[in-house]
PDB file of N, CA and C in Angstrom:
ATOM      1  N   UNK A   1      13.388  67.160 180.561  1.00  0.00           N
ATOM      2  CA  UNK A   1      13.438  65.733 180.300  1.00  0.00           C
ATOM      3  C   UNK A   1      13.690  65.002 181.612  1.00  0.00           C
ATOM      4  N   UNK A   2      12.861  63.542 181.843  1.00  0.00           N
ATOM      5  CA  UNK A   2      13.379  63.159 182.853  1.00  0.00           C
ATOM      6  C   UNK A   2      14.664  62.359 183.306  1.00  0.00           C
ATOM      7  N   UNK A   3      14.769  62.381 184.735  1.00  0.00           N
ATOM      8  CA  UNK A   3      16.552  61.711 184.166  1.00  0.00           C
ATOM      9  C   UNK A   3      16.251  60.083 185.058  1.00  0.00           C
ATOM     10  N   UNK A   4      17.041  59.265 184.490  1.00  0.00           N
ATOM     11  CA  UNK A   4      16.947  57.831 184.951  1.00  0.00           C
ATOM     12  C   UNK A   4      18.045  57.720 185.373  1.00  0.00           C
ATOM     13  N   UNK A   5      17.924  57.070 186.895  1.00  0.00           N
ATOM     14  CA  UNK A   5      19.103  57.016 187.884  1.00  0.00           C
ATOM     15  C   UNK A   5      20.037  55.588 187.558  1.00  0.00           C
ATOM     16  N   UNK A   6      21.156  55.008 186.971  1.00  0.00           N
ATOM     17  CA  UNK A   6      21.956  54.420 186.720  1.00  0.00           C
ATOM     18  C   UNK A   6      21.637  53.043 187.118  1.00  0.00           C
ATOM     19  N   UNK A   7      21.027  51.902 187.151  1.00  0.00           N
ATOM     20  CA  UNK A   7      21.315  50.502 188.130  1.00  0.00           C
ATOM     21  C   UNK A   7      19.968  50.379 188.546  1.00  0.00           C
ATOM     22  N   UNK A   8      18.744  51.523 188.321  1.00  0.00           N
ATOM     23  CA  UNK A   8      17.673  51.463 189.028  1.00  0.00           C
ATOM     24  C   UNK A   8      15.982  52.055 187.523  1.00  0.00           C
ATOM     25  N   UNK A   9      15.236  51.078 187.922  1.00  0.00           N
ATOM     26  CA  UNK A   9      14.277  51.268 187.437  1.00  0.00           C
ATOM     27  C   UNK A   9      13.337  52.168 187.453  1.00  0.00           C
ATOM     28  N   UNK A  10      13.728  53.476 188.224  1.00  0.00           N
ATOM     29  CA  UNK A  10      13.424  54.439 188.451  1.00  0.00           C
ATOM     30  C   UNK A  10      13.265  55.504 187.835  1.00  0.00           C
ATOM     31  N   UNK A  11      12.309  56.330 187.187  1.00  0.00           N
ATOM     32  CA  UNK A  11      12.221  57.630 186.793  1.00  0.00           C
ATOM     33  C   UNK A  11      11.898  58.768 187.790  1.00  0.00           C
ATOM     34  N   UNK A  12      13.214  59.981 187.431  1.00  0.00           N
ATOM     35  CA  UNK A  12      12.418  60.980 188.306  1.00  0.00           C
ATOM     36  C   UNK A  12      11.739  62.100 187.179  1.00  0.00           C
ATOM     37  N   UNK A  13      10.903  62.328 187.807  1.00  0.00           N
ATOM     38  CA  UNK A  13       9.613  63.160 186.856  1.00  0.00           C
ATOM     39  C   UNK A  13      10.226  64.398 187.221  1.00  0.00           C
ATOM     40  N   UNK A  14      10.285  65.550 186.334  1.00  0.00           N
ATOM     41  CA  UNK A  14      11.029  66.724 186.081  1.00  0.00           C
ATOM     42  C   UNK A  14      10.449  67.625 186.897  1.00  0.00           C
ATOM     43  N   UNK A  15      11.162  68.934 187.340  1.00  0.00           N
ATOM     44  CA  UNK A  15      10.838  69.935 188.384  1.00  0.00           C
ATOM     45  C   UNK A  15       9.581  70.767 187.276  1.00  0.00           C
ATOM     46  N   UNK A  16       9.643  70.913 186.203  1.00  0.00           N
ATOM     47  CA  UNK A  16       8.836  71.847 185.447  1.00  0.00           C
ATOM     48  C   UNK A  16       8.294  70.945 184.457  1.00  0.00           C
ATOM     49  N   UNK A  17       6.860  70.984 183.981  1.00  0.00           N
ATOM     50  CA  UNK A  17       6.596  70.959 182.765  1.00  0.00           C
ATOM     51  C   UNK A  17       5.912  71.974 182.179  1.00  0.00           C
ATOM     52  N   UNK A  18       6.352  71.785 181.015  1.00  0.00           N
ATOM     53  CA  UNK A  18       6.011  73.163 180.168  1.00  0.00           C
ATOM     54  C   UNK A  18       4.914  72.893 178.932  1.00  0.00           C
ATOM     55  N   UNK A  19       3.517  73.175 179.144  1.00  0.00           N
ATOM     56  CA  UNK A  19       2.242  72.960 178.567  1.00  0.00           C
ATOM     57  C   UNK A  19       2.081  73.845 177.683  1.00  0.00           C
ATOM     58  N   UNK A  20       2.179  73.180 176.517  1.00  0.00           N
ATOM     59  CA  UNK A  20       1.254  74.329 175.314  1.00  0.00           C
ATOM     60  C   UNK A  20       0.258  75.520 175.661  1.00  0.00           C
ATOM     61  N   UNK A  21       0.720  76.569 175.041  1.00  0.00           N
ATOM     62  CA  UNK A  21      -1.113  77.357 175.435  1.00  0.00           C
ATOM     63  C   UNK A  21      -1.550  76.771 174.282  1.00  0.00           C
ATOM     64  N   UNK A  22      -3.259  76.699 174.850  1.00  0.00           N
ATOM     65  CA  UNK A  22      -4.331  76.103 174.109  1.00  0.00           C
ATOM     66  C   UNK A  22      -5.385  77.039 174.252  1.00  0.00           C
ATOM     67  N   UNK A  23      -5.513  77.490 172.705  1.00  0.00           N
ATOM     68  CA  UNK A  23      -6.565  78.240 172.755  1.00  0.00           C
ATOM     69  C   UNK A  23      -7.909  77.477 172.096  1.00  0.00           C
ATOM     70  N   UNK A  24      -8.834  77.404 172.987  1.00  0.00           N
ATOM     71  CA  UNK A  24      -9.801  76.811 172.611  1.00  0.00           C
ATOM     72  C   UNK A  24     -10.831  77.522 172.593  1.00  0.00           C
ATOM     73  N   UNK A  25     -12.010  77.325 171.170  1.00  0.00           N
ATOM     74  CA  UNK A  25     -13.445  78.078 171.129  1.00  0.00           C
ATOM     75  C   UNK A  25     -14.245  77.196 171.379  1.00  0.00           C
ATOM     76  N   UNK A  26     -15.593  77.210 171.849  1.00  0.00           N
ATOM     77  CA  UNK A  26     -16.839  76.296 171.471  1.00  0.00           C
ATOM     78  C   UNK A  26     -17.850  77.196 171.502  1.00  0.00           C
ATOM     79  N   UNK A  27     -18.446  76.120 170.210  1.00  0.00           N
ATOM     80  CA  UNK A  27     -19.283  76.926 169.342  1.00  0.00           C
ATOM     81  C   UNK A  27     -21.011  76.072 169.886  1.00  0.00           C
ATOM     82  N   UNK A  28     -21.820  76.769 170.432  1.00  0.00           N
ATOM     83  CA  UNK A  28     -23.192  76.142 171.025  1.00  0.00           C
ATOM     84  C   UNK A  28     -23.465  75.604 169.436  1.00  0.00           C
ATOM     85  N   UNK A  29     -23.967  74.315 169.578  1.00  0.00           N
ATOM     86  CA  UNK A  29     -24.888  73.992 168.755  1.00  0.00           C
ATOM     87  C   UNK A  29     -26.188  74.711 168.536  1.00  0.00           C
ATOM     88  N   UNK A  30     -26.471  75.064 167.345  1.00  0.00           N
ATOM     89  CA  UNK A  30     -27.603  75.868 167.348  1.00  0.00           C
ATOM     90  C   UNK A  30     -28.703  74.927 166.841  1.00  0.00           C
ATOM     91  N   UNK A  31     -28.590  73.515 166.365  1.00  0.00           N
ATOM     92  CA  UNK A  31     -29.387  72.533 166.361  1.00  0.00           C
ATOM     93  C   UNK A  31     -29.519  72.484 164.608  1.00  0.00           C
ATOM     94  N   UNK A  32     -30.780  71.628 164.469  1.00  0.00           N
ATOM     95  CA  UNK A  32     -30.472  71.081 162.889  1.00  0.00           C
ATOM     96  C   UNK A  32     -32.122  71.173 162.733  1.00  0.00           C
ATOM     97  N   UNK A  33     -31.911  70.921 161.326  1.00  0.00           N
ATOM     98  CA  UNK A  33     -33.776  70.559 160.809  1.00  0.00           C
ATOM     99  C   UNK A  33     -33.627  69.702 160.017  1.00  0.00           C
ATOM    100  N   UNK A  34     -34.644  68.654 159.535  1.00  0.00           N
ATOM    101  CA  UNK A  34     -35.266  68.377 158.849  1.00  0.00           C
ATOM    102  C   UNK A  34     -35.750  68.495 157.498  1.00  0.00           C
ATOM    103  N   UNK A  35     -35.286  68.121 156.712  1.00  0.00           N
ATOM    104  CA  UNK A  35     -36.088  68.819 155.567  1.00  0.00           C
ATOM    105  C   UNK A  35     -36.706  67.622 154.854  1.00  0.00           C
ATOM    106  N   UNK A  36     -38.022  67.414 154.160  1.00  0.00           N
ATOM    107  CA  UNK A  36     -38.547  66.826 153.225  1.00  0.00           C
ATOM    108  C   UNK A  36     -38.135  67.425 151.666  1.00  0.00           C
ATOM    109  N   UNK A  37     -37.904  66.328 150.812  1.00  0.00           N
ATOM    110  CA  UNK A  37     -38.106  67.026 149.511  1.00  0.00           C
ATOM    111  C   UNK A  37     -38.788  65.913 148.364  1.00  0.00           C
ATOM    112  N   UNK A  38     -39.457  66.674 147.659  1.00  0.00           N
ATOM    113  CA  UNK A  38     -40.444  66.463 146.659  1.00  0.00           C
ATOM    114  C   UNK A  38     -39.807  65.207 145.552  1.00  0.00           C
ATOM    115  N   UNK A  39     -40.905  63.956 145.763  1.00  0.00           N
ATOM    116  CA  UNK A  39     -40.074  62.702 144.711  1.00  0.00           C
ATOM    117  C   UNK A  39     -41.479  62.325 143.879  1.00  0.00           C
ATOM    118  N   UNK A  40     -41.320  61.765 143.138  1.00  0.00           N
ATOM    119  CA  UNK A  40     -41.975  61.512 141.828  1.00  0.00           C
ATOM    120  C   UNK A  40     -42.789  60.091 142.186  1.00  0.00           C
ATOM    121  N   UNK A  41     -43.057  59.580 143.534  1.00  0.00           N
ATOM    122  CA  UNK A  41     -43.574  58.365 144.005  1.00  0.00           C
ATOM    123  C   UNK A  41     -44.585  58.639 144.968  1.00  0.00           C
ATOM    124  N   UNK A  42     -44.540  59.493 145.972  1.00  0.00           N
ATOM    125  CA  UNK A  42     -45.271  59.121 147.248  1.00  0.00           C
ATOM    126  C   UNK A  42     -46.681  59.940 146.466  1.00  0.00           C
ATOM    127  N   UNK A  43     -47.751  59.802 146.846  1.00  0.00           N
ATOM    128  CA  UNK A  43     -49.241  60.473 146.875  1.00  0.00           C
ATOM    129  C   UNK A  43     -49.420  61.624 148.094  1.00  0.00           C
ATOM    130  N   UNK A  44     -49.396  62.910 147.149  1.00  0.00           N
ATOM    131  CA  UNK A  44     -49.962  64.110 148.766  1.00  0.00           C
ATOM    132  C   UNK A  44     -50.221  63.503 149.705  1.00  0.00           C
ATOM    133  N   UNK A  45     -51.679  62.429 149.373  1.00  0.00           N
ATOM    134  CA  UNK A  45     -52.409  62.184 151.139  1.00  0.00           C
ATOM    135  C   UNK A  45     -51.419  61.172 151.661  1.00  0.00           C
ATOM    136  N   UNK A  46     -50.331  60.695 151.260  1.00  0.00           N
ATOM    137  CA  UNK A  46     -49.740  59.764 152.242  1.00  0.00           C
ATOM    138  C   UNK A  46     -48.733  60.512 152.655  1.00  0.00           C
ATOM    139  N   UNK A  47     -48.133  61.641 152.214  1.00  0.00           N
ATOM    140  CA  UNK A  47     -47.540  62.701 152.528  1.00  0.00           C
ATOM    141  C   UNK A  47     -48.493  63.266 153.562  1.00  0.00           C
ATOM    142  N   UNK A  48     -48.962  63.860 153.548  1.00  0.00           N
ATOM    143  CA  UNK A  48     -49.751  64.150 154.985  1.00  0.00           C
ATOM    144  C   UNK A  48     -50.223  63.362 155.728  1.00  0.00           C
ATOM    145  N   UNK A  49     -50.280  61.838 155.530  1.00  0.00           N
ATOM    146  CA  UNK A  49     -50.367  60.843 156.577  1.00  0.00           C
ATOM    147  C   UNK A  49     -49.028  60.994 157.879  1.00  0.00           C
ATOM    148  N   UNK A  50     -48.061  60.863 157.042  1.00  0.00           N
ATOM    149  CA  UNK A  50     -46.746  60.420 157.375  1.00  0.00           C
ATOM    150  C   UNK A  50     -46.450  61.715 158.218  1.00  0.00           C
ATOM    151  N   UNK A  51     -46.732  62.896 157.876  1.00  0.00           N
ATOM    152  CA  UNK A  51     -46.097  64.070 158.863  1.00  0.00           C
ATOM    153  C   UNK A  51     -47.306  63.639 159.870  1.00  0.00           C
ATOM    154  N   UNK A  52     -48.371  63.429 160.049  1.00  0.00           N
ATOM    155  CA  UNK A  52     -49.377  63.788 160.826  1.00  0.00           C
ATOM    156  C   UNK A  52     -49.100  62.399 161.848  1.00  0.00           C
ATOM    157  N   UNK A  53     -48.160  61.831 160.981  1.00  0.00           N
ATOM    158  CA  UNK A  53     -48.624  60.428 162.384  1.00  0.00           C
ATOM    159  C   UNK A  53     -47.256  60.520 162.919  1.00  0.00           C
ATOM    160  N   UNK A  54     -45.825  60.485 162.273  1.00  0.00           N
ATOM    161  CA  UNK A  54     -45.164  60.625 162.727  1.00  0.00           C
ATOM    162  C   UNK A  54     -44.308  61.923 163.853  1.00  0.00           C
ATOM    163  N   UNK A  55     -45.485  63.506 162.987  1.00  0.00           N
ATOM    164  CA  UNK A  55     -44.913  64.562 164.089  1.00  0.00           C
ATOM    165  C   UNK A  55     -46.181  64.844 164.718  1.00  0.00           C
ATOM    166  N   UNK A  56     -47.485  64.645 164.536  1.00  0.00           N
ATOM    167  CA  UNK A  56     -48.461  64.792 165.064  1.00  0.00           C
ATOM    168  C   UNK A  56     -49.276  66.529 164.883  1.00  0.00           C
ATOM    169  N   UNK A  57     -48.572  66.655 163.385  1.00  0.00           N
ATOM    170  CA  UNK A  57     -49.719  67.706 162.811  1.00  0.00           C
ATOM    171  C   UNK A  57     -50.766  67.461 162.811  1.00  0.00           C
ATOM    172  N   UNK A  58     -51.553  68.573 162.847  1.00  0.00           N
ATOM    173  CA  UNK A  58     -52.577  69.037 162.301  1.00  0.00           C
ATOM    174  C   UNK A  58     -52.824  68.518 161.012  1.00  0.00           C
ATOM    175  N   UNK A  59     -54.402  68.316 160.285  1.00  0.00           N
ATOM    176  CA  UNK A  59     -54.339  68.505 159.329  1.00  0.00           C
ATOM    177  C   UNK A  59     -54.041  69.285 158.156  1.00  0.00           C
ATOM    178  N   UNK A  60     -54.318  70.583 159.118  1.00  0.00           N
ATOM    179  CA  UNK A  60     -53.927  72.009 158.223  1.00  0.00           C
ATOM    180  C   UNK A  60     -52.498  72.201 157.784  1.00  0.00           C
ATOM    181  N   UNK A  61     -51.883  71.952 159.162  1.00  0.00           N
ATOM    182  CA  UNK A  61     -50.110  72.220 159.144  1.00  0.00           C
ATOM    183  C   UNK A  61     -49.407  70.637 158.390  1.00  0.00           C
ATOM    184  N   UNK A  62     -50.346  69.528 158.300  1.00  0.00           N
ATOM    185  CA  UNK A  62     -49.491  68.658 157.386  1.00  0.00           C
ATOM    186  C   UNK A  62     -49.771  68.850 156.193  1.00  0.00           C
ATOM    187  N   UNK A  63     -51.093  69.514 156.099  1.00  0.00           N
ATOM    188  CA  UNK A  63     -51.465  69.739 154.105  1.00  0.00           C
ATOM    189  C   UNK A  63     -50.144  71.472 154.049  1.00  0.00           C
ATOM    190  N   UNK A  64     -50.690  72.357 154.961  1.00  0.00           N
ATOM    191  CA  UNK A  64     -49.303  72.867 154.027  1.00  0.00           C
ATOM    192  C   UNK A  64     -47.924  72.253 153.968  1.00  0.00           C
ATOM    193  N   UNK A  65     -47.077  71.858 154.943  1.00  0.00           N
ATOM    194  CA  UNK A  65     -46.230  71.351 154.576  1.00  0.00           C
ATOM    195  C   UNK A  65     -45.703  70.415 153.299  1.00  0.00           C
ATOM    196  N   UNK A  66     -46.893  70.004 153.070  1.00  0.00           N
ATOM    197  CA  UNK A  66     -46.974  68.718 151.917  1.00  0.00           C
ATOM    198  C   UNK A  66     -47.137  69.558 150.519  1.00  0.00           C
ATOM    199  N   UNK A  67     -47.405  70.743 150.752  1.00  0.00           N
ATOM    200  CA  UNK A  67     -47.934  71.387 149.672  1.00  0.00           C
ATOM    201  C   UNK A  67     -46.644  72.267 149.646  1.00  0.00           C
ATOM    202  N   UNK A  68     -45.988  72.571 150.378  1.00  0.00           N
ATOM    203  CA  UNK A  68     -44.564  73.524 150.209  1.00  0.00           C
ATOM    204  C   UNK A  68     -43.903  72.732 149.417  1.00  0.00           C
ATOM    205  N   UNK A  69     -43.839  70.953 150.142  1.00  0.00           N
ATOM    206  CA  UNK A  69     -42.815  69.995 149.541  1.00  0.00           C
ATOM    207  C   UNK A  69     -43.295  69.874 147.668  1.00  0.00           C
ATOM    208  N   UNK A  70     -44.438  69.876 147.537  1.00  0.00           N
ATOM    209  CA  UNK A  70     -45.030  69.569 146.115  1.00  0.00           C
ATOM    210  C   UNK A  70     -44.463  71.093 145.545  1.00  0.00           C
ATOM    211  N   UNK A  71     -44.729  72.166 145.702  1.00  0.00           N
ATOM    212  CA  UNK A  71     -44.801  73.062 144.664  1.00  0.00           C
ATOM    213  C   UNK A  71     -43.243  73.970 145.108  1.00  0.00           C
ATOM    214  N   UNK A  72     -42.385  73.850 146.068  1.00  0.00           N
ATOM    215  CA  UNK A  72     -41.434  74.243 146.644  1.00  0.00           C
ATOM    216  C   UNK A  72     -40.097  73.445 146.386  1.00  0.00           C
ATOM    217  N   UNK A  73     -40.631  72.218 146.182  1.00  0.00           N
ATOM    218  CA  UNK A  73     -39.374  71.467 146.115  1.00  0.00           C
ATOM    219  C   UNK A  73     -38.842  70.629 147.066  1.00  0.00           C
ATOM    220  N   UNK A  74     -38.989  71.606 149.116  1.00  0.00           N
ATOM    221  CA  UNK A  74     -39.243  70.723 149.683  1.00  0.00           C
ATOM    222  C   UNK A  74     -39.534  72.377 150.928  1.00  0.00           C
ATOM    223  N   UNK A  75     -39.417  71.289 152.224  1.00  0.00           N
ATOM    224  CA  UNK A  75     -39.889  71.631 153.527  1.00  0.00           C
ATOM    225  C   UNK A  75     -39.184  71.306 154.296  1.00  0.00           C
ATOM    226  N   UNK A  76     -39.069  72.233 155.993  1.00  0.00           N
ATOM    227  CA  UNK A  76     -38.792  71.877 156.622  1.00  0.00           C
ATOM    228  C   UNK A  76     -39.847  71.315 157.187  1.00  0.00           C
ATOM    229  N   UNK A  77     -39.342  69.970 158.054  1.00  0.00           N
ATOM    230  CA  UNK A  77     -40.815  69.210 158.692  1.00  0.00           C
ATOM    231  C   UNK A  77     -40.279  69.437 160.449  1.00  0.00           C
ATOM    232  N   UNK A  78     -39.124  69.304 161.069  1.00  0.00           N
ATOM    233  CA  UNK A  78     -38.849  69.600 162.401  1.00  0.00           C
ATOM    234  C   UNK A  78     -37.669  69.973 162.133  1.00  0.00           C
ATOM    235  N   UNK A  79     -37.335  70.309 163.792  1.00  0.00           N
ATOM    236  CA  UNK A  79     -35.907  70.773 164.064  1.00  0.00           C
ATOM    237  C   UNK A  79     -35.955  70.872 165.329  1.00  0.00           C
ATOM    238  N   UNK A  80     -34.218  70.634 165.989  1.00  0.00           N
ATOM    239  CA  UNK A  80     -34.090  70.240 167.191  1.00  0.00           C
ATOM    240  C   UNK A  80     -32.327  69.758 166.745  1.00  0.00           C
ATOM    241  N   UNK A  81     -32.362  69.022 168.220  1.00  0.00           N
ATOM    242  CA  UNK A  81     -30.900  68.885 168.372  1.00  0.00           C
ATOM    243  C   UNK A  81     -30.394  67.237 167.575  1.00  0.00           C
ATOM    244  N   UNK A  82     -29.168  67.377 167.449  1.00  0.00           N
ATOM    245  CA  UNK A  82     -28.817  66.529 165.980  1.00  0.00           C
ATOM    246  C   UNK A  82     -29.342  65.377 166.261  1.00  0.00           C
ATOM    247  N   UNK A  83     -29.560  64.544 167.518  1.00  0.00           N
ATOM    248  CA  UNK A  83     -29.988  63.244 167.585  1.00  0.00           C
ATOM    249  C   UNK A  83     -31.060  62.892 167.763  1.00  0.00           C
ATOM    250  N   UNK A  84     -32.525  64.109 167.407  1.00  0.00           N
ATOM    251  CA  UNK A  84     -33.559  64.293 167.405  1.00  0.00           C
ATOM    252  C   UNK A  84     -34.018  64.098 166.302  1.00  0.00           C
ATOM    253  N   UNK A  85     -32.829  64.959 165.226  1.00  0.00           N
ATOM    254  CA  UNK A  85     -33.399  65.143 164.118  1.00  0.00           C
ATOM    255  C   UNK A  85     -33.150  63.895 163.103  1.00  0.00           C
ATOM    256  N   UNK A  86     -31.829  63.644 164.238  1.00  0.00           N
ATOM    257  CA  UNK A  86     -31.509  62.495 162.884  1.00  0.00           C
ATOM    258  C   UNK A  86     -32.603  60.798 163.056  1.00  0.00           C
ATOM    259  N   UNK A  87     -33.210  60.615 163.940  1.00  0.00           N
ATOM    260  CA  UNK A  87     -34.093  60.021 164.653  1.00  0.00           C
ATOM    261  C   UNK A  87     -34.763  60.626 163.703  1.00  0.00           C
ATOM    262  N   UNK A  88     -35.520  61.650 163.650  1.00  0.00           N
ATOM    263  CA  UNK A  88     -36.695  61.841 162.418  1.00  0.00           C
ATOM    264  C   UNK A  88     -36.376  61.740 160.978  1.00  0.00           C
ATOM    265  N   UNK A  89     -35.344  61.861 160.565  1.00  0.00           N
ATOM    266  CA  UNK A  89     -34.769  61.885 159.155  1.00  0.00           C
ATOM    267  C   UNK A  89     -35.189  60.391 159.031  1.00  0.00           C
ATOM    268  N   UNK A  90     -34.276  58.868 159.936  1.00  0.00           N
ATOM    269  CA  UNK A  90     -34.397  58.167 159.426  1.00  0.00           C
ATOM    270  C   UNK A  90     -36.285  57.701 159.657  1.00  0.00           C
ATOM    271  N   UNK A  91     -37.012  57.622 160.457  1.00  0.00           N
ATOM    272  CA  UNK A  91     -38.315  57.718 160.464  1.00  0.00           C
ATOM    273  C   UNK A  91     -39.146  58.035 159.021  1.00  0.00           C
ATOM    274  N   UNK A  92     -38.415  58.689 158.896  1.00  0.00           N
ATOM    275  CA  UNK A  92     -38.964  59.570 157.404  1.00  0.00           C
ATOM    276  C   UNK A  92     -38.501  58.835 155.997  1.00  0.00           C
ATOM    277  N   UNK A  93     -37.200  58.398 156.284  1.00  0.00           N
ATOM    278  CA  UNK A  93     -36.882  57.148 155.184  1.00  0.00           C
ATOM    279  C   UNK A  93     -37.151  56.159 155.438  1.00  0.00           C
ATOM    280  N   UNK A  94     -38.168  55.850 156.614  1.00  0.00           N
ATOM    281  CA  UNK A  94     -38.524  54.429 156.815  1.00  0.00           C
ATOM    282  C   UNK A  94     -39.722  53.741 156.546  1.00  0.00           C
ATOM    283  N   UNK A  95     -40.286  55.476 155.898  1.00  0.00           N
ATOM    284  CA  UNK A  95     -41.633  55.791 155.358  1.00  0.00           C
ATOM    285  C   UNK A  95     -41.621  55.991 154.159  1.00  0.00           C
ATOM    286  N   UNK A  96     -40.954  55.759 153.555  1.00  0.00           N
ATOM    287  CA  UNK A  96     -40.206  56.324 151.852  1.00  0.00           C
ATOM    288  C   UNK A  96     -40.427  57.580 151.245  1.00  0.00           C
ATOM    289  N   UNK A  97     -40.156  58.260 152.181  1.00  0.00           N
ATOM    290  CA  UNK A  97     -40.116  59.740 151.921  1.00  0.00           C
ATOM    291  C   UNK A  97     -38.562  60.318 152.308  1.00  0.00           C
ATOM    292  N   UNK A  98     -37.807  61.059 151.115  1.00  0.00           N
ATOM    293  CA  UNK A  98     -36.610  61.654 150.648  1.00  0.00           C
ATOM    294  C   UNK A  98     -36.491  62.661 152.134  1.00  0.00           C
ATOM    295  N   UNK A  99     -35.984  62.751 152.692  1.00  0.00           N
ATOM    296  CA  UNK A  99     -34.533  63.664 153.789  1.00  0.00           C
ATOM    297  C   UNK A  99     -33.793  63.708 154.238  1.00  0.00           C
ATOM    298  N   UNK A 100     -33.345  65.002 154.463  1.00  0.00           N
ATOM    299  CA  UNK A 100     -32.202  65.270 155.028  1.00  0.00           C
ATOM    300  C   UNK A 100     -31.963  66.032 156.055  1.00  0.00           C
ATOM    301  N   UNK A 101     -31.006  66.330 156.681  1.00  0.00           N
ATOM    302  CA  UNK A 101     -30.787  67.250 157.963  1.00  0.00           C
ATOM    303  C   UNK A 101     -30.013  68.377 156.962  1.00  0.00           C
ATOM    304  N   UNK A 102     -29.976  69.595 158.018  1.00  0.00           N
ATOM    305  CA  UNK A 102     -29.247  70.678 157.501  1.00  0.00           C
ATOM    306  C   UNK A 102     -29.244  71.669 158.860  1.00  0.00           C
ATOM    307  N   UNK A 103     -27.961  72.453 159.174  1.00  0.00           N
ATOM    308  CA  UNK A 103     -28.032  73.031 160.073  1.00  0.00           C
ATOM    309  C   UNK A 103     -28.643  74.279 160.700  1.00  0.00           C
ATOM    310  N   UNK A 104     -29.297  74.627 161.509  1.00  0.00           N
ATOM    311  CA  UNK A 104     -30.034  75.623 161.459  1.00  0.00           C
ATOM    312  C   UNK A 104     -28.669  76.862 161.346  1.00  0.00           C
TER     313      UNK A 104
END
């Protein structure tokens, strides 16, 4: 503890301080995805509009995807690091299509 000298505004700062051990882990982000899932509104082909313009599929790779989301329930559409993905999530609700992130 420090001690304060009598008459004076002075602190003297102590010969020792004594620091917690700190055990610390970090854990790498292993990043996140994307997922689409299947709603009772959008039309396949605007479903494959929307992946193709916004991630720049293929036609092939946005009809399957669109077709996992229809008969699957849903899809992953990307993945990457959280402020990538979450940047595409909302993209994707800005298109009125249902997602979410989930961690890889």
């Amino acid at each position: 503890m420090a001690a304060v000298i009598p008459g004076r505004d002075v602190t003297i700062a102590p010969d020792r301080i004594d620091r917690p051990e700190v055990r610390e882990t970090f854990e790498v982000d292993r990043g996140w995805q994307v997922v689409v899932w299947n709603d009772p509104v959008n039309l396949m082909s605007y479903v494959v509009f929307v992946f193709r313009r916004l991630f720049g599929h293929s036609l092939e790779e946005a009809t399957r995807l669109m077709l996992a989301v229809h008969h699957e329930g849903r899809a992953v559409v990307a993945h990457g690091p959280l402020e990538k993905a979450e940047a595409d999530c909302h993209r994707l609700h800005h298109h009125g299509l249902w997602a979410t992130l989930e961690r890889l």
